[in-house]
N, C-alpha and C. Protein backbone atom coordinates (compact mmCIF):
# COMPACT_ATOMS: atom_id res chain seq x y z
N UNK A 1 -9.49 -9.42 -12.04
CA UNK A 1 -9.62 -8.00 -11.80
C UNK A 1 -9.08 -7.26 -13.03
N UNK A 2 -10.01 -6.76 -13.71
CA UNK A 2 -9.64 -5.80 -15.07
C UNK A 2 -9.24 -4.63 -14.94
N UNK A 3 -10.04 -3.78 -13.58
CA UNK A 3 -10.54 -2.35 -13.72
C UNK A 3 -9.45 -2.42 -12.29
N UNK A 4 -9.25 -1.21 -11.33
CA UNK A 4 -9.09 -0.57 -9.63
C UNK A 4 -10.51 -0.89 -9.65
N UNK A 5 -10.56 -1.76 -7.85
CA UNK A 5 -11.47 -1.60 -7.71
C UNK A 5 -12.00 -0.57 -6.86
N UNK A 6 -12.98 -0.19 -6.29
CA UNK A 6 -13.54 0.70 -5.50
C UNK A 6 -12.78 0.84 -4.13
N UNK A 7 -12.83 -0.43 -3.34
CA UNK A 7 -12.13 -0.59 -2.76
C UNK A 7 -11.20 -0.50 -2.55
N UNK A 8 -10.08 -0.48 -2.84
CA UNK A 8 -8.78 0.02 -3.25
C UNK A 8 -8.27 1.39 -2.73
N UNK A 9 -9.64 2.40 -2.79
CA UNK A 9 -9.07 3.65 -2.48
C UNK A 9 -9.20 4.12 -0.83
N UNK A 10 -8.60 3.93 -0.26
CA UNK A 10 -8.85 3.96 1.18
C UNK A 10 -7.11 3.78 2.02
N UNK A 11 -7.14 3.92 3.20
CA UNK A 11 -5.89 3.88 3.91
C UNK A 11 -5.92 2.44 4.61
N UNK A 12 -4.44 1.92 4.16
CA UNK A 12 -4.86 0.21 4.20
C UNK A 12 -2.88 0.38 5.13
N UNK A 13 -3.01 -0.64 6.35
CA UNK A 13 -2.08 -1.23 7.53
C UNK A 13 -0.96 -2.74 7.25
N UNK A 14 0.20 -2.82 7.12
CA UNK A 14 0.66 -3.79 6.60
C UNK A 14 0.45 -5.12 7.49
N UNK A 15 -0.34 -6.08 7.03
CA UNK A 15 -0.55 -7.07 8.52
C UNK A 15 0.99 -7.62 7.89
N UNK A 16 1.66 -7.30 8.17
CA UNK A 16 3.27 -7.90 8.24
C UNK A 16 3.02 -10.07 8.38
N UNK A 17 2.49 -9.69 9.87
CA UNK A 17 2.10 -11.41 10.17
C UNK A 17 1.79 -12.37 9.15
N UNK A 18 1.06 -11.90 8.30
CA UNK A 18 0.34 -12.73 7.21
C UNK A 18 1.03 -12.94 5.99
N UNK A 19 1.96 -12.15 5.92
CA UNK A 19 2.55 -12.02 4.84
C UNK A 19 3.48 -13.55 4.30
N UNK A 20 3.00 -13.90 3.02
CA UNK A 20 3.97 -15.23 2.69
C UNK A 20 4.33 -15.14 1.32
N UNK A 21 5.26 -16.01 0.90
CA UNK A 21 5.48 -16.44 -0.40
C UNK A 21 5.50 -15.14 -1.52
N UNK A 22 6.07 -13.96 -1.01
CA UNK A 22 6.11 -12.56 -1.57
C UNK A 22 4.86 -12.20 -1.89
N UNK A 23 3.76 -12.59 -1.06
CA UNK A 23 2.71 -11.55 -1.05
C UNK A 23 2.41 -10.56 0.28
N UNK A 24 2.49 -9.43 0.11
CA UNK A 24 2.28 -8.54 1.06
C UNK A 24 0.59 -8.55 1.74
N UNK A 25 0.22 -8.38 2.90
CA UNK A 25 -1.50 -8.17 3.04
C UNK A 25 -1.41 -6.80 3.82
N UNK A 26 -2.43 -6.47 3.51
CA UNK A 26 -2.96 -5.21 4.25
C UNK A 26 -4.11 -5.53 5.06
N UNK A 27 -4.50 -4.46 5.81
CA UNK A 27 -6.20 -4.55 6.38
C UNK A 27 -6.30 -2.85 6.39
N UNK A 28 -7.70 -2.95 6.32
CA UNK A 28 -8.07 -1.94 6.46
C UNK A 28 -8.05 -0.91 8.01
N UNK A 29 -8.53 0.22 7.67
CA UNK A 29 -8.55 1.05 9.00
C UNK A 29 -9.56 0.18 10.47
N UNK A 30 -9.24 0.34 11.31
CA UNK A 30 -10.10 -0.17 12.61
C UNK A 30 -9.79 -1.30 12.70
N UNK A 31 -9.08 -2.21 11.79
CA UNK A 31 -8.31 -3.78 11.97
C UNK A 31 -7.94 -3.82 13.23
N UNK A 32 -7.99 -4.98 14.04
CA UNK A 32 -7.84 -5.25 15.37
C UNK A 32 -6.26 -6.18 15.08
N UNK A 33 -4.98 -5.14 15.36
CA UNK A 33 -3.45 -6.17 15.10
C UNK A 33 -3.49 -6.47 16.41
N UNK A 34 -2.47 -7.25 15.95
CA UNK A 34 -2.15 -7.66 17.45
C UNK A 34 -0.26 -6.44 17.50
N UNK A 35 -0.18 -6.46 18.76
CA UNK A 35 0.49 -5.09 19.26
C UNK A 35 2.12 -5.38 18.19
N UNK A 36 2.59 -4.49 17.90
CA UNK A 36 4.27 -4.53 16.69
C UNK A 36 4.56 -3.04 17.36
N UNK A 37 6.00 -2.97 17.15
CA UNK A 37 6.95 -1.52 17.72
C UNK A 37 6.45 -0.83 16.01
N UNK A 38 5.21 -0.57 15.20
CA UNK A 38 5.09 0.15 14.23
C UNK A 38 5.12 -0.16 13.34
N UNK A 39 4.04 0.06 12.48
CA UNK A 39 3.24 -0.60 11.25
C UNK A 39 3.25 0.38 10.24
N UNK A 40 3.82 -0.03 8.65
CA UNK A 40 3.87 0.88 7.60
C UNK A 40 2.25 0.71 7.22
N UNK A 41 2.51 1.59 6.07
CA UNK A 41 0.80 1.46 5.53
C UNK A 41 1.39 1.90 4.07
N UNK A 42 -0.22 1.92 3.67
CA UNK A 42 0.07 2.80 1.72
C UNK A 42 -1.77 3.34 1.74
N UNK A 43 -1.76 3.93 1.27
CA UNK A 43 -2.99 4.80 0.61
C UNK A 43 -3.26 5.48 -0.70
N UNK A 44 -4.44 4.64 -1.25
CA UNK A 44 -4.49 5.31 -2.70
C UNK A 44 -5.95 5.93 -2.46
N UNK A 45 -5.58 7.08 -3.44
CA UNK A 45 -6.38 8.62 -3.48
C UNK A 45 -7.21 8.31 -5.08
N UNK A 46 -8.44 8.21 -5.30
CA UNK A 46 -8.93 8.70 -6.99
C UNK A 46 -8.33 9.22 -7.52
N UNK A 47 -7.97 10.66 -7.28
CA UNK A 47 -6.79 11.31 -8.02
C UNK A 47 -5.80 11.24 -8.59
N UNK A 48 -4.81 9.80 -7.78
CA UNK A 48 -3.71 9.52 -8.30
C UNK A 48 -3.03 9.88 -7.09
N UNK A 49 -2.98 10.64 -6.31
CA UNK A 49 -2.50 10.67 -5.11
C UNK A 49 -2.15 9.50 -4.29
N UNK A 50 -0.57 9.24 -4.20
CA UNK A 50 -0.78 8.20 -3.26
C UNK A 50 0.79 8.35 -1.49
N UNK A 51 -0.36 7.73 -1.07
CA UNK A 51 1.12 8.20 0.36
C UNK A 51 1.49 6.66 1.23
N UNK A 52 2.19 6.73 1.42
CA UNK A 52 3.30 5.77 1.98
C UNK A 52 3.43 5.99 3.23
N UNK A 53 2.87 5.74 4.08
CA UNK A 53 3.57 5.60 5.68
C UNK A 53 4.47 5.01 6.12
N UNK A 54 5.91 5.12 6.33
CA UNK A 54 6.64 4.59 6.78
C UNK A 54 6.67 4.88 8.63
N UNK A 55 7.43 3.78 8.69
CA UNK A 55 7.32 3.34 10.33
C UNK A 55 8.31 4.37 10.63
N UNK A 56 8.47 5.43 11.70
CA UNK A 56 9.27 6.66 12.01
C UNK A 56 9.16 6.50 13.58
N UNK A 57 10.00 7.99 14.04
CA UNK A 57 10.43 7.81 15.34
C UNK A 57 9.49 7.77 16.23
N UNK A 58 9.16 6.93 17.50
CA UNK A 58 8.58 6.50 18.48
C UNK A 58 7.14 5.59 17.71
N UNK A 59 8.07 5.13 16.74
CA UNK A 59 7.19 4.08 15.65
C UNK A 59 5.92 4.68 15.66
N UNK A 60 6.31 5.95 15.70
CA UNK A 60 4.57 6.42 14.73
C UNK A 60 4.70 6.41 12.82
N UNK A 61 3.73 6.43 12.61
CA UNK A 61 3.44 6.58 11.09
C UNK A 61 3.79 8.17 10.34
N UNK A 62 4.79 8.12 9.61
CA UNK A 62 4.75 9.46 8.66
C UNK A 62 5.24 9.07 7.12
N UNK A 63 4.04 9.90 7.15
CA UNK A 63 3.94 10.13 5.77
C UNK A 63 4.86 10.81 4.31
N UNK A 64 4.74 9.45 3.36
CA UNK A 64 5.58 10.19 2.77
C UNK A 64 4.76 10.48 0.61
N UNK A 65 4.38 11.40 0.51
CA UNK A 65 3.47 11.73 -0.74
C UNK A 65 3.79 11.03 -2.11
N UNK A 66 3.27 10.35 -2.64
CA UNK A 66 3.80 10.26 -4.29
C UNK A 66 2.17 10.41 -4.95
N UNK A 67 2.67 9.48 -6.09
CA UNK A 67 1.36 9.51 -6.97
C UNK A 67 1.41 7.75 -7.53
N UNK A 68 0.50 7.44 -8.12
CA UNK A 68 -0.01 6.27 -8.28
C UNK A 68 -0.32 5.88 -10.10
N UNK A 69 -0.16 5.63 -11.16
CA UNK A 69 -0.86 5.34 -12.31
C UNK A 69 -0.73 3.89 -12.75
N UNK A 70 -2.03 3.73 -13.32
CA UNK A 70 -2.41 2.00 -13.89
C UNK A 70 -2.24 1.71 -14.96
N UNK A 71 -0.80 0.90 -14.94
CA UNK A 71 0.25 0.17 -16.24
C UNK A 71 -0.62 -0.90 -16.84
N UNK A 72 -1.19 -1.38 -16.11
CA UNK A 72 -1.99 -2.26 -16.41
C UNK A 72 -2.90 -2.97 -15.77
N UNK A 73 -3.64 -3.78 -16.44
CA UNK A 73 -5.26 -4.11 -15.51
C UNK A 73 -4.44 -4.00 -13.62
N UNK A 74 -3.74 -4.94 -13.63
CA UNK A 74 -3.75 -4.87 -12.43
C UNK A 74 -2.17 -4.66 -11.66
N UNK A 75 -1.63 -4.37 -12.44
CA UNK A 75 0.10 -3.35 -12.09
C UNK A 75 0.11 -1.99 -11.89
N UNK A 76 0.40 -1.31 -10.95
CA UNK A 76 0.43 0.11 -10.39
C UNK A 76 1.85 0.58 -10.48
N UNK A 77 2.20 1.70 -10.89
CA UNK A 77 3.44 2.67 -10.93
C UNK A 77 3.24 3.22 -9.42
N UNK A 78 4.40 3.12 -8.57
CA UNK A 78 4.49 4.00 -7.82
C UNK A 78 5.48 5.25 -7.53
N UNK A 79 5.55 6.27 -7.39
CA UNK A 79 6.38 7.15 -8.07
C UNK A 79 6.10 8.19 -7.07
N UNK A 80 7.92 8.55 -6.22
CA UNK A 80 7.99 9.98 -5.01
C UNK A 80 8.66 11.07 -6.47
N UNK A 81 7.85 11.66 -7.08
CA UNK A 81 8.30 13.17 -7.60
C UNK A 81 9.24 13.78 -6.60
N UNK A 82 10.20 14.41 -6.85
CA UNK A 82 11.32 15.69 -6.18
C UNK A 82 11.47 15.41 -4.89
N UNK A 83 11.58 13.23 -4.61
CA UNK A 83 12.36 13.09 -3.60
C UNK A 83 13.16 12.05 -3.88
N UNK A 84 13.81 11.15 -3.37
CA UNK A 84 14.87 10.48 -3.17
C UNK A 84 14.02 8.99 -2.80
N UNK A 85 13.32 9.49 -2.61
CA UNK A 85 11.88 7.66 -1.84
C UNK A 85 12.15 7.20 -3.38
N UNK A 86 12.35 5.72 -2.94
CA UNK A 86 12.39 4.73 -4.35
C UNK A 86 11.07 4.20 -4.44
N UNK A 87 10.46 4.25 -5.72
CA UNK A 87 9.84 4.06 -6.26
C UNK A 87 9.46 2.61 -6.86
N UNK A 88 8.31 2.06 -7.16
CA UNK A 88 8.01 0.62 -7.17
C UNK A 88 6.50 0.39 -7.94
N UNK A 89 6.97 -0.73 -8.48
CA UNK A 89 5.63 -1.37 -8.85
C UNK A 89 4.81 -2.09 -8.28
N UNK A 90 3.39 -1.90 -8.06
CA UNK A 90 2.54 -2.78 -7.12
C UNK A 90 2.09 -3.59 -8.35
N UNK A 91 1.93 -5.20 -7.80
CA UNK A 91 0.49 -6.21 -8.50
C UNK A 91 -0.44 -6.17 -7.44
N UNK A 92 -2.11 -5.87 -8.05
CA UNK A 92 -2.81 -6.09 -6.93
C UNK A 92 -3.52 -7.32 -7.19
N UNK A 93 -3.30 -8.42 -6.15
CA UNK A 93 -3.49 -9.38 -6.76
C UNK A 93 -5.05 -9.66 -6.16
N UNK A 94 -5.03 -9.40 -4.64
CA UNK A 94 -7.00 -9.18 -4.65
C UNK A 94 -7.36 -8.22 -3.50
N UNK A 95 -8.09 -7.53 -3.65
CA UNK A 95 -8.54 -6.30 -3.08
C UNK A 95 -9.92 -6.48 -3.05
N UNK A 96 -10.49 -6.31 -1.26
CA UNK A 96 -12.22 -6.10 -1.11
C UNK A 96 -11.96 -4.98 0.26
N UNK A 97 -13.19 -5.35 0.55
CA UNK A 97 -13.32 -3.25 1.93
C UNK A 97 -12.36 -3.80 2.68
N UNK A 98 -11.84 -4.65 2.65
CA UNK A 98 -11.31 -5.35 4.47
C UNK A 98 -9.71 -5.94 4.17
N UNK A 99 -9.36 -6.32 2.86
CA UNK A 99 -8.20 -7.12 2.72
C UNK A 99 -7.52 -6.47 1.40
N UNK A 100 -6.32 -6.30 1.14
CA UNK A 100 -5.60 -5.99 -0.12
C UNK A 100 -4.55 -7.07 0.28
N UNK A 101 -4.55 -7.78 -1.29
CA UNK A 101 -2.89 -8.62 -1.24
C UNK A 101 -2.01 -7.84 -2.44
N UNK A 102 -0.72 -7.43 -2.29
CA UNK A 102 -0.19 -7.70 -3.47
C UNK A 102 1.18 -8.31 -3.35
N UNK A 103 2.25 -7.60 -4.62
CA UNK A 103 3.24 -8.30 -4.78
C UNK A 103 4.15 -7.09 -5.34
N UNK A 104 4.95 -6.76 -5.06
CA UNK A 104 6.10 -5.75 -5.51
C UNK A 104 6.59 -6.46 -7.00
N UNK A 105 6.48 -5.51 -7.95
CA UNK A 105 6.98 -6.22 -8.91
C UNK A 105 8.28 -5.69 -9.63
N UNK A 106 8.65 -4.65 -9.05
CA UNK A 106 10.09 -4.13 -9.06
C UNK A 106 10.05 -3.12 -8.03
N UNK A 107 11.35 -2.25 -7.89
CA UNK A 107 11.97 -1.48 -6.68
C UNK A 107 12.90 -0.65 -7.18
């Protein structure tokens, strides 16, 4: 993967379950989980816009805004401007309509 792919830009669910060997998975929207007390997410925008769902009270999803830029082919800056949210590097290691894996590459 050289380029973001297309895919990529959409609102993606942490399948927590799947997760191994420090790779994180996502699924996409309408994913059938099986039932958790509340599921984070992440969402990237074309723009650079990107938002963070963290798991909040009565484990609903809220949102929290940053922005997104590409360090490299496939390393992402993640970055909360004029808040206190720590900030992180994504690897995307493979991304199609249905699945994102990556890997935190700092915090």
């Amino acid at each position: 993967m050289n380029e973001i792919p297309r895919s990529l830009f959409q609102r993606w669910w942490h399948s927590f379950e799947e997760d191994a060997g420090g790779v994180a998975v996502y699924r996409s929207e309408g994913y059938d989980f099986p039932l958790a007390r509340g599921r984070d997410g992440l969402e990237f925008l074309t723009d650079g816009a990107f938002i963070d769902y963290l798991v909040g009270a009565a484990d609903a999803p809220e949102p929290m805004h940053g922005r997104w830029r590409l360090l490299e082919s496939r390393r992402l800056a993640i970055t909360f401007p004029g808040t206190d949210h720590p900030g992180r590097e994504l690897e995307v290691l493979s991304c199609d309509e249905h699945l994102l894996k990556t890997r935190t590459t700092s915090e």
